[in-house]
N, C-alpha and C. Protein backbone atom coordinates (compact mmCIF):
# COMPACT_ATOMS: atom_id res chain seq x y z
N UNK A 1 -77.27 -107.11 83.56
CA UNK A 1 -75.97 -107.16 84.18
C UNK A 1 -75.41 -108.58 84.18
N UNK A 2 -76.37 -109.13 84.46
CA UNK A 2 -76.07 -110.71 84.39
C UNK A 2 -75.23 -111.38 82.99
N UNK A 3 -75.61 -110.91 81.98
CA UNK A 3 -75.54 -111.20 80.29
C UNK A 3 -74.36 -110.90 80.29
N UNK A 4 -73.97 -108.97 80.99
CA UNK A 4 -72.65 -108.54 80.57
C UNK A 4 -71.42 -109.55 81.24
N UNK A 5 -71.58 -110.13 82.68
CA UNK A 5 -71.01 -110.89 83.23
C UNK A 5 -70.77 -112.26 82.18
N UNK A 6 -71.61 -112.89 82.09
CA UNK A 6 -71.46 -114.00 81.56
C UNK A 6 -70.41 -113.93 80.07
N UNK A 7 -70.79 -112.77 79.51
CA UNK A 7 -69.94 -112.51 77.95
C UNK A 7 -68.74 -112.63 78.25
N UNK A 8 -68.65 -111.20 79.33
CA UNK A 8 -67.14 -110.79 79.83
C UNK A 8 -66.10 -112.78 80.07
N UNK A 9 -67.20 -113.40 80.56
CA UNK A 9 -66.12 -114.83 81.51
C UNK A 9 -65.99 -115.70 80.25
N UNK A 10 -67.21 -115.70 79.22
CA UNK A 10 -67.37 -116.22 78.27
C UNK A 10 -66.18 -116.00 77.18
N UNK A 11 -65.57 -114.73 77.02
CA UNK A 11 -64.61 -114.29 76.12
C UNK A 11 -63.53 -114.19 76.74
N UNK A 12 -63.32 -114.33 78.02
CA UNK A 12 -62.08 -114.44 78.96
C UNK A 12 -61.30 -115.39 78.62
N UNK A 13 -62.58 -117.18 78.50
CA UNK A 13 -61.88 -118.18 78.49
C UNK A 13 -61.84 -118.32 76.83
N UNK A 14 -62.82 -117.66 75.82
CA UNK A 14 -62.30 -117.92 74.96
C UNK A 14 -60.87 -117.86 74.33
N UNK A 15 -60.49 -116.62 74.83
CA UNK A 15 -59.18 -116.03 74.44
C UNK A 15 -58.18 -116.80 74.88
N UNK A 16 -58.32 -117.23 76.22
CA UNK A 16 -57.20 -118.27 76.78
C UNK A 16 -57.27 -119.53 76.27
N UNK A 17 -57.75 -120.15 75.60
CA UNK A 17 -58.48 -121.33 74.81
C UNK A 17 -57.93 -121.00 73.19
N UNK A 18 -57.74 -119.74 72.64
CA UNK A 18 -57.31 -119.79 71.63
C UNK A 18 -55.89 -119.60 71.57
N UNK A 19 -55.33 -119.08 72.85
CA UNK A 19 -53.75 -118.96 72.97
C UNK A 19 -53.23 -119.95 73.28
N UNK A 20 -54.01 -120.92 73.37
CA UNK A 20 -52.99 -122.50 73.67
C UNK A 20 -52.33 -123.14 72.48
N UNK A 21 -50.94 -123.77 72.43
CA UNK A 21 -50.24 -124.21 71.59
C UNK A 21 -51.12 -125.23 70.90
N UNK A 22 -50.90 -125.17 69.62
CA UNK A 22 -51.95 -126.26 68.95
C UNK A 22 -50.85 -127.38 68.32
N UNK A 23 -49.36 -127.38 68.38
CA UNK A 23 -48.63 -127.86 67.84
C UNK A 23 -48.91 -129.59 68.93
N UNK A 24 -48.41 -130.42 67.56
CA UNK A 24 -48.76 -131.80 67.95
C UNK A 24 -47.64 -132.50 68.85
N UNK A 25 -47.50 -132.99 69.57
CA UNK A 25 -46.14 -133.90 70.18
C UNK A 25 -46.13 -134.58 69.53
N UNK A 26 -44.74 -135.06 69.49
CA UNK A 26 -43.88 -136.16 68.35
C UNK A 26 -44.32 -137.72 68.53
N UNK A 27 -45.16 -137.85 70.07
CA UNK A 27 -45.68 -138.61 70.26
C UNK A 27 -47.23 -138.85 70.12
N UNK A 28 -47.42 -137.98 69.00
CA UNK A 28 -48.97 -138.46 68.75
C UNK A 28 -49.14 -139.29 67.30
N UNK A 29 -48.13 -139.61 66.73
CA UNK A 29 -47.89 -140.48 65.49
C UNK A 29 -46.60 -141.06 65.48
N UNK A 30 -46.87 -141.75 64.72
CA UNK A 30 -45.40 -143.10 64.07
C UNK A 30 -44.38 -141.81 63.38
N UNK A 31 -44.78 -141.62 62.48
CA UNK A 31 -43.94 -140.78 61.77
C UNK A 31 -43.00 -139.55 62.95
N UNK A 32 -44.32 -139.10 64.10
CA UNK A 32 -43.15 -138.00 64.87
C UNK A 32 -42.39 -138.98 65.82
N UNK A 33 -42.68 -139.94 65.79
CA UNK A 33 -42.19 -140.94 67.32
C UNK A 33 -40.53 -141.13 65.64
N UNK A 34 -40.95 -141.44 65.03
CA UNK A 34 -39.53 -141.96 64.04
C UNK A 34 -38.27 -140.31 64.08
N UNK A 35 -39.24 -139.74 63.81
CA UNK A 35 -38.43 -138.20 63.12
C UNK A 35 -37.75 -137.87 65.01
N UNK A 36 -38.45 -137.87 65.35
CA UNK A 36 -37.86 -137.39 67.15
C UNK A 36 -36.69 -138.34 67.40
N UNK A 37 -36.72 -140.12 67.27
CA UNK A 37 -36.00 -140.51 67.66
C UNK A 37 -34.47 -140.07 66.65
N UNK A 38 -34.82 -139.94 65.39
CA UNK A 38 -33.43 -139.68 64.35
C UNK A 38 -32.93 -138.57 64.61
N UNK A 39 -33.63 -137.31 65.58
CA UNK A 39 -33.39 -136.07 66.06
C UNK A 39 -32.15 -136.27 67.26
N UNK A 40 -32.70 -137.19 68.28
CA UNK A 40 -31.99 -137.91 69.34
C UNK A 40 -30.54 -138.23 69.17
N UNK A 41 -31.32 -139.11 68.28
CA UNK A 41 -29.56 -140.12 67.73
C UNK A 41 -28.65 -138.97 67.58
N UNK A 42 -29.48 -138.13 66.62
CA UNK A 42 -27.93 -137.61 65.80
C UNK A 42 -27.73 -136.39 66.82
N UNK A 43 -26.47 -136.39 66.90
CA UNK A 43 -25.61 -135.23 67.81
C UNK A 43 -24.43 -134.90 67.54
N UNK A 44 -23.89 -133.98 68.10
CA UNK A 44 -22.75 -133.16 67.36
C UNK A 44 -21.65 -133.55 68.45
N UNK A 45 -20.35 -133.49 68.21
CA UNK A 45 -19.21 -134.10 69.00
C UNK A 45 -19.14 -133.56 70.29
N UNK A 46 -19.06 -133.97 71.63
CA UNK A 46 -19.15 -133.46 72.27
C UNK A 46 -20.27 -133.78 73.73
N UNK A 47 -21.33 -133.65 72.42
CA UNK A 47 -22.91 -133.97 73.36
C UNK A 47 -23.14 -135.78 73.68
N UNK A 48 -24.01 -135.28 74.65
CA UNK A 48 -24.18 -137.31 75.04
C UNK A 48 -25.43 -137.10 74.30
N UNK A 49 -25.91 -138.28 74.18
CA UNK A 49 -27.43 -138.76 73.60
C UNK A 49 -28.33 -138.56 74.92
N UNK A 50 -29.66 -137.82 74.98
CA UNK A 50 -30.63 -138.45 76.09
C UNK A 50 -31.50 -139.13 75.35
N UNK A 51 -30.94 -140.47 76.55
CA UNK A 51 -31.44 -141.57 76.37
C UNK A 51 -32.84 -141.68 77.00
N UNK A 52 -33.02 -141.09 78.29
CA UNK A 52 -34.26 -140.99 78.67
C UNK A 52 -35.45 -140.11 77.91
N UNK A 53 -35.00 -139.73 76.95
CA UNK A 53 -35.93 -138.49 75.98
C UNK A 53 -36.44 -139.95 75.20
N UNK A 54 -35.39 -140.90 74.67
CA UNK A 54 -35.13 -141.92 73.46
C UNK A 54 -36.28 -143.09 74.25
N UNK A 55 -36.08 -143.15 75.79
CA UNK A 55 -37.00 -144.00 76.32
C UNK A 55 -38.50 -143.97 76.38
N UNK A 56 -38.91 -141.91 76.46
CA UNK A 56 -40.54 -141.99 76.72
C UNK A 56 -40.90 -142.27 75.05
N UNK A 57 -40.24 -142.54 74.42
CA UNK A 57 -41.04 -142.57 73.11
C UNK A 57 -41.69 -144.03 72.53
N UNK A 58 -40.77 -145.20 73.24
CA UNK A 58 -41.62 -146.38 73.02
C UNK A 58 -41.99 -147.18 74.14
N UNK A 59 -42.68 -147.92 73.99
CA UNK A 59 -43.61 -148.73 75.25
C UNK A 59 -42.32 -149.93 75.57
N UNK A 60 -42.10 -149.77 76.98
CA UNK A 60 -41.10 -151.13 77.94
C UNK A 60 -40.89 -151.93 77.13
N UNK A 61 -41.89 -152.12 76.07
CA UNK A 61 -41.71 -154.09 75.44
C UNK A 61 -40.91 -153.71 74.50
N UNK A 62 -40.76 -152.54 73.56
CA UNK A 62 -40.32 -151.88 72.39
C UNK A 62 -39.46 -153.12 71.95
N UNK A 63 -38.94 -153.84 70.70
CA UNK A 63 -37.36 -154.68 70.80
C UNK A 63 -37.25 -154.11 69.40
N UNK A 64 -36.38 -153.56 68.85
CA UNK A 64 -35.28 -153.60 67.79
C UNK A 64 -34.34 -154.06 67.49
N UNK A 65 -34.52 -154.34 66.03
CA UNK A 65 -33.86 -155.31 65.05
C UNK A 65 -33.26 -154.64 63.96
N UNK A 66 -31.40 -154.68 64.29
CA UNK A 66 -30.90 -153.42 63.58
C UNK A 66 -30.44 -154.92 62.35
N UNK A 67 -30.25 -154.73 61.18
CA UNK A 67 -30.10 -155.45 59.77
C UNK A 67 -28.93 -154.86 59.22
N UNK A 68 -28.04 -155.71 58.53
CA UNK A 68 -27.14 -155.19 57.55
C UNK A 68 -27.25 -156.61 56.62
N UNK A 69 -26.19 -156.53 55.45
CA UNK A 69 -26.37 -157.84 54.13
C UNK A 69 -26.08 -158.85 55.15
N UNK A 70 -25.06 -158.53 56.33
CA UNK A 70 -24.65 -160.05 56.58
C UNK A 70 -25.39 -160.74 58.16
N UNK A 71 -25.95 -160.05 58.81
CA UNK A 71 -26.42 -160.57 60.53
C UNK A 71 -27.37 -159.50 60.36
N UNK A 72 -28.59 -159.81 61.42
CA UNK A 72 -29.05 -159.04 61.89
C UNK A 72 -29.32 -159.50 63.71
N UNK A 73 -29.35 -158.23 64.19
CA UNK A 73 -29.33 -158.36 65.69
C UNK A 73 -30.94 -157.98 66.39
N UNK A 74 -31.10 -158.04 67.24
CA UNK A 74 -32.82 -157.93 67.73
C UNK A 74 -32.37 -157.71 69.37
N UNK A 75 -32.66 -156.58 69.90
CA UNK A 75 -32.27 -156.05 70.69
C UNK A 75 -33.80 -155.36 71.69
N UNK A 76 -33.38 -155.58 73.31
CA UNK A 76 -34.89 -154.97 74.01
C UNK A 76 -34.53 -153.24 73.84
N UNK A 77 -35.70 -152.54 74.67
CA UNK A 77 -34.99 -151.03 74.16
C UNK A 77 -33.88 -151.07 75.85
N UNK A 78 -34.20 -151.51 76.80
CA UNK A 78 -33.06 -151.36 77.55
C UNK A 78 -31.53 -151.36 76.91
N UNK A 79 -31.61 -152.56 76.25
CA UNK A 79 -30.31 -152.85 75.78
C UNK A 79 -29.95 -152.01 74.57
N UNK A 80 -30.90 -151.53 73.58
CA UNK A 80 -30.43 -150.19 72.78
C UNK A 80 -30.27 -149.14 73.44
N UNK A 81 -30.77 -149.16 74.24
CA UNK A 81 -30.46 -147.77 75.04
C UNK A 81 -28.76 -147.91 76.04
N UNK A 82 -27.88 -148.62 76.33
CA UNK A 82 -27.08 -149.22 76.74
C UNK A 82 -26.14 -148.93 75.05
N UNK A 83 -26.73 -149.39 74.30
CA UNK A 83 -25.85 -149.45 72.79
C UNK A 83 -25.60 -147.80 72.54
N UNK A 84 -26.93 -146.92 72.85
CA UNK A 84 -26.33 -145.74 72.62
C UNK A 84 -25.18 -144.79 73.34
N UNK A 85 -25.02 -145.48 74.37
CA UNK A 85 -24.41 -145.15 75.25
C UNK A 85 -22.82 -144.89 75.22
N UNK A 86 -22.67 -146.04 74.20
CA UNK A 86 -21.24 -146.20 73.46
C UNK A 86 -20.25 -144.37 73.66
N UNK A 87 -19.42 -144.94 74.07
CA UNK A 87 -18.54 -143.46 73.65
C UNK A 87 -18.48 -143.05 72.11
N UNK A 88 -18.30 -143.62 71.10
CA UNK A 88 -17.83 -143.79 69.73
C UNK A 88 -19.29 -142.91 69.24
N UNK A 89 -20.71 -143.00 69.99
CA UNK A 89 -21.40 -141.14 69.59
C UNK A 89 -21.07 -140.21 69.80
N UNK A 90 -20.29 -140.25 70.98
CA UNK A 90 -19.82 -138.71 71.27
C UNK A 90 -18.90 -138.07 70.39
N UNK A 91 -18.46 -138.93 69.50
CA UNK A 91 -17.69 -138.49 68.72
C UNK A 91 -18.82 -137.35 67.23
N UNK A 92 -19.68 -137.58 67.72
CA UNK A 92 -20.61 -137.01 66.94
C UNK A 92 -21.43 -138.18 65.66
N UNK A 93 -22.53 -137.81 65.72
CA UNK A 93 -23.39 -139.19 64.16
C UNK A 93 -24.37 -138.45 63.90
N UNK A 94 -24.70 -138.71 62.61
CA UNK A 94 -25.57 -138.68 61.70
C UNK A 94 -26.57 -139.63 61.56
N UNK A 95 -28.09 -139.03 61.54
CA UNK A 95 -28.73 -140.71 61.01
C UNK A 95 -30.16 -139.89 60.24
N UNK A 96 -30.20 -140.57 59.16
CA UNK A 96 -30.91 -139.93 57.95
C UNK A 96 -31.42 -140.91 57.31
N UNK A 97 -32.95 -141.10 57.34
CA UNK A 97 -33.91 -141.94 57.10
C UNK A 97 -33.96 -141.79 55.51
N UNK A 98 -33.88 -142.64 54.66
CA UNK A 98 -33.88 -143.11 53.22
C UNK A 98 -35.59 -143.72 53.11
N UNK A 99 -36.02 -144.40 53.73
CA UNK A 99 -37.25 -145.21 53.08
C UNK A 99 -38.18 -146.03 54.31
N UNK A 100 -39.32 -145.58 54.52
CA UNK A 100 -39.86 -146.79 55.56
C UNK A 100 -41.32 -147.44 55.43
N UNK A 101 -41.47 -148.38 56.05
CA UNK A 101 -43.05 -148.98 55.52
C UNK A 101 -43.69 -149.47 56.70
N UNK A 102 -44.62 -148.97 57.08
CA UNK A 102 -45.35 -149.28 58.44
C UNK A 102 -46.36 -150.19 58.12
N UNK A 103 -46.59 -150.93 58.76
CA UNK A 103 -47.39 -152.09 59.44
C UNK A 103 -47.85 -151.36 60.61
N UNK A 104 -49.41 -151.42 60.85
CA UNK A 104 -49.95 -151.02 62.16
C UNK A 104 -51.76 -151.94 62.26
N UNK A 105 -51.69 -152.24 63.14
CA UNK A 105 -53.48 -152.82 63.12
C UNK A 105 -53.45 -152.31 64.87
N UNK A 106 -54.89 -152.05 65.32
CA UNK A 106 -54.92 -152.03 66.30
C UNK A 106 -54.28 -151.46 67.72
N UNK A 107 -53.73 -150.35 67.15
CA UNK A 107 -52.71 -149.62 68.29
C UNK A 107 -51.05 -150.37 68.60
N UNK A 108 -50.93 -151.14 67.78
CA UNK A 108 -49.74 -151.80 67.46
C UNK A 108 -48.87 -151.61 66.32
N UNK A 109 -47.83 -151.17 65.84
CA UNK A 109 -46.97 -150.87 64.80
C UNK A 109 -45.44 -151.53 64.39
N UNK A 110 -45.35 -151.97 63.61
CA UNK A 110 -43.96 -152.31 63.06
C UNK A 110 -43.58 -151.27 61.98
N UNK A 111 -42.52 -150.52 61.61
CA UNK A 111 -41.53 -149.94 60.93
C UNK A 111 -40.07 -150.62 60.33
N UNK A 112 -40.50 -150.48 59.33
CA UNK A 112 -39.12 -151.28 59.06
C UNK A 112 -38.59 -149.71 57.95
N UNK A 113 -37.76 -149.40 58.55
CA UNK A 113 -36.90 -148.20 57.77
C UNK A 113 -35.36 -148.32 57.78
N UNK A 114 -35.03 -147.93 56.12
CA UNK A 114 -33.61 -147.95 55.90
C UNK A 114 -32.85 -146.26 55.73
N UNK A 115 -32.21 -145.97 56.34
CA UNK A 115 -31.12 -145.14 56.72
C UNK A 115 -29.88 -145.17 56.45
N UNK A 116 -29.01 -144.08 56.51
CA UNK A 116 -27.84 -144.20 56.29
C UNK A 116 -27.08 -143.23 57.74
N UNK A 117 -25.90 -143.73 58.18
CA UNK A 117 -25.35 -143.27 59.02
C UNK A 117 -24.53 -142.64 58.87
N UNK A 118 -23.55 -141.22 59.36
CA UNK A 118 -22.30 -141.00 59.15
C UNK A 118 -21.92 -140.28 60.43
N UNK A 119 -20.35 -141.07 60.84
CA UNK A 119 -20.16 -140.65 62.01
C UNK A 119 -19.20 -139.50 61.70
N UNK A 120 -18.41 -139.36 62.96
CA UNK A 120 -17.35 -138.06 62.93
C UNK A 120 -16.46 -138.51 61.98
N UNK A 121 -15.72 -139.66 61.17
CA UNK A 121 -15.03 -140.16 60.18
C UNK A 121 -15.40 -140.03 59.39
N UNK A 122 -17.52 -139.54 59.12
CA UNK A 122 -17.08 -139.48 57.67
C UNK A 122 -17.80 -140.96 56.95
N UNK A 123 -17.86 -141.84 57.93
CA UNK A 123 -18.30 -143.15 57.87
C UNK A 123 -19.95 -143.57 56.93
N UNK A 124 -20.41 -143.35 55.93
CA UNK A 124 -21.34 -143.90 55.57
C UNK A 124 -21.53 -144.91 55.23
N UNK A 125 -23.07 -145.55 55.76
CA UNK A 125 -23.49 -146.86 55.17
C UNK A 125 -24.63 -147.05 55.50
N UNK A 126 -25.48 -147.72 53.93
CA UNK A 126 -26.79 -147.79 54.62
C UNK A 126 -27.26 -148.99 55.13
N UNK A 127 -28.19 -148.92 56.10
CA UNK A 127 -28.26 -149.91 56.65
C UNK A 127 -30.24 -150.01 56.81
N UNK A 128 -30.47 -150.66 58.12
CA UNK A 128 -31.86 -151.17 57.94
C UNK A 128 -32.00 -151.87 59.35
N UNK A 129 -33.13 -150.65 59.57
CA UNK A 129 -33.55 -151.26 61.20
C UNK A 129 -34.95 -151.36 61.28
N UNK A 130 -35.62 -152.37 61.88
CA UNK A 130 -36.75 -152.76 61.94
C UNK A 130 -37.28 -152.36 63.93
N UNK A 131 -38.44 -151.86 63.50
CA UNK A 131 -38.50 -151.31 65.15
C UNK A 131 -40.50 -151.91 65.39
N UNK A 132 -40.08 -152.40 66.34
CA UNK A 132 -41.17 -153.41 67.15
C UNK A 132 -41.68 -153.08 67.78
C-alpha cells in the first residue's frame, strides 16, 4: 500500500513538473534582452512606450551611446528612458536591428548594433547604438 501511495504522489508531481512552461525569458540572454528591448521601442501610433518593461531589462549602471556619421551621445538609462518619453513616439516607430557584435567576459557585456529607424513619416536612417 505504501509503494501504491508513493507512485500515485510520485506521478502527481511528475505531471505538474512536466506542465510547466519551459519557454526562456528575454532576460536570460543578450540576444532576448536586445530583441525585447526593439519589441518595446517599436509601437504603433497612439500607444506610449513602457518604459518600466525597458527598465527591468538592464542593470541601474546600464549607459548608452546612440552614434550617427556626425556626434555621438552617451546617455545613463534614466536619461534614455526620459528620451523615450518624447511625444514624437507616439506618433508611432519602427526599430529594426541590421547587424551586432557582442563583447562579453565575465557577466559583463557590450553590444554595439546598427539599426535602422522609421517613424510615422516614413523617416529612415541607419544609425548605430552602442549599449553598456
Amino acid at each position: 500500500m505504501k509503494y501504491i501511495l508513493y507512485t500515485l504522489l510520485f506521478l502527481s508531481l511528475a505531471i505538474r513538473v512536466w506542465a510547466q512552461d519551459t519557454a526562456e525569458a528575454p532576460e536570460a540572454s543578450i540576444d532576448g534582452i536586445i530583441d525585447e528591448l526593439l519589441d518595446q521601442i517599436t509601437i504603433e501610433q497612439g500607444e506610449q512606450m513602457d518604459t518600466a518593461a525597458i527598465r527591468n531589462l538592464f542593470h541601474p549602471a546600464a549607459i548608452f551611446t546612440v552614434a550617427d556619421p556626425a556626434q555621438a551621445e552617451t546617455v545613463s538609462l534614466d536619461e534614455f528612458l526620459v528620451l523615450l518619453k518624447n511625444p514624437y513616439y507616439e506618433q508611432g516607430y519602427l526599430e529594426k536591428e541590421l547587424h551586432k557584435v557582442v563583447d562579453q567576459y565575465n557577466g559583463i557585456a557590450q553590444v554595439f548594433q546598427t539599426f535602422y529607424g522609421k517613424d510615422s513619416e516614413g523617416w529612415r536612417k541607419p544609425a548605430s547604438i552602442a549599449i553598456s
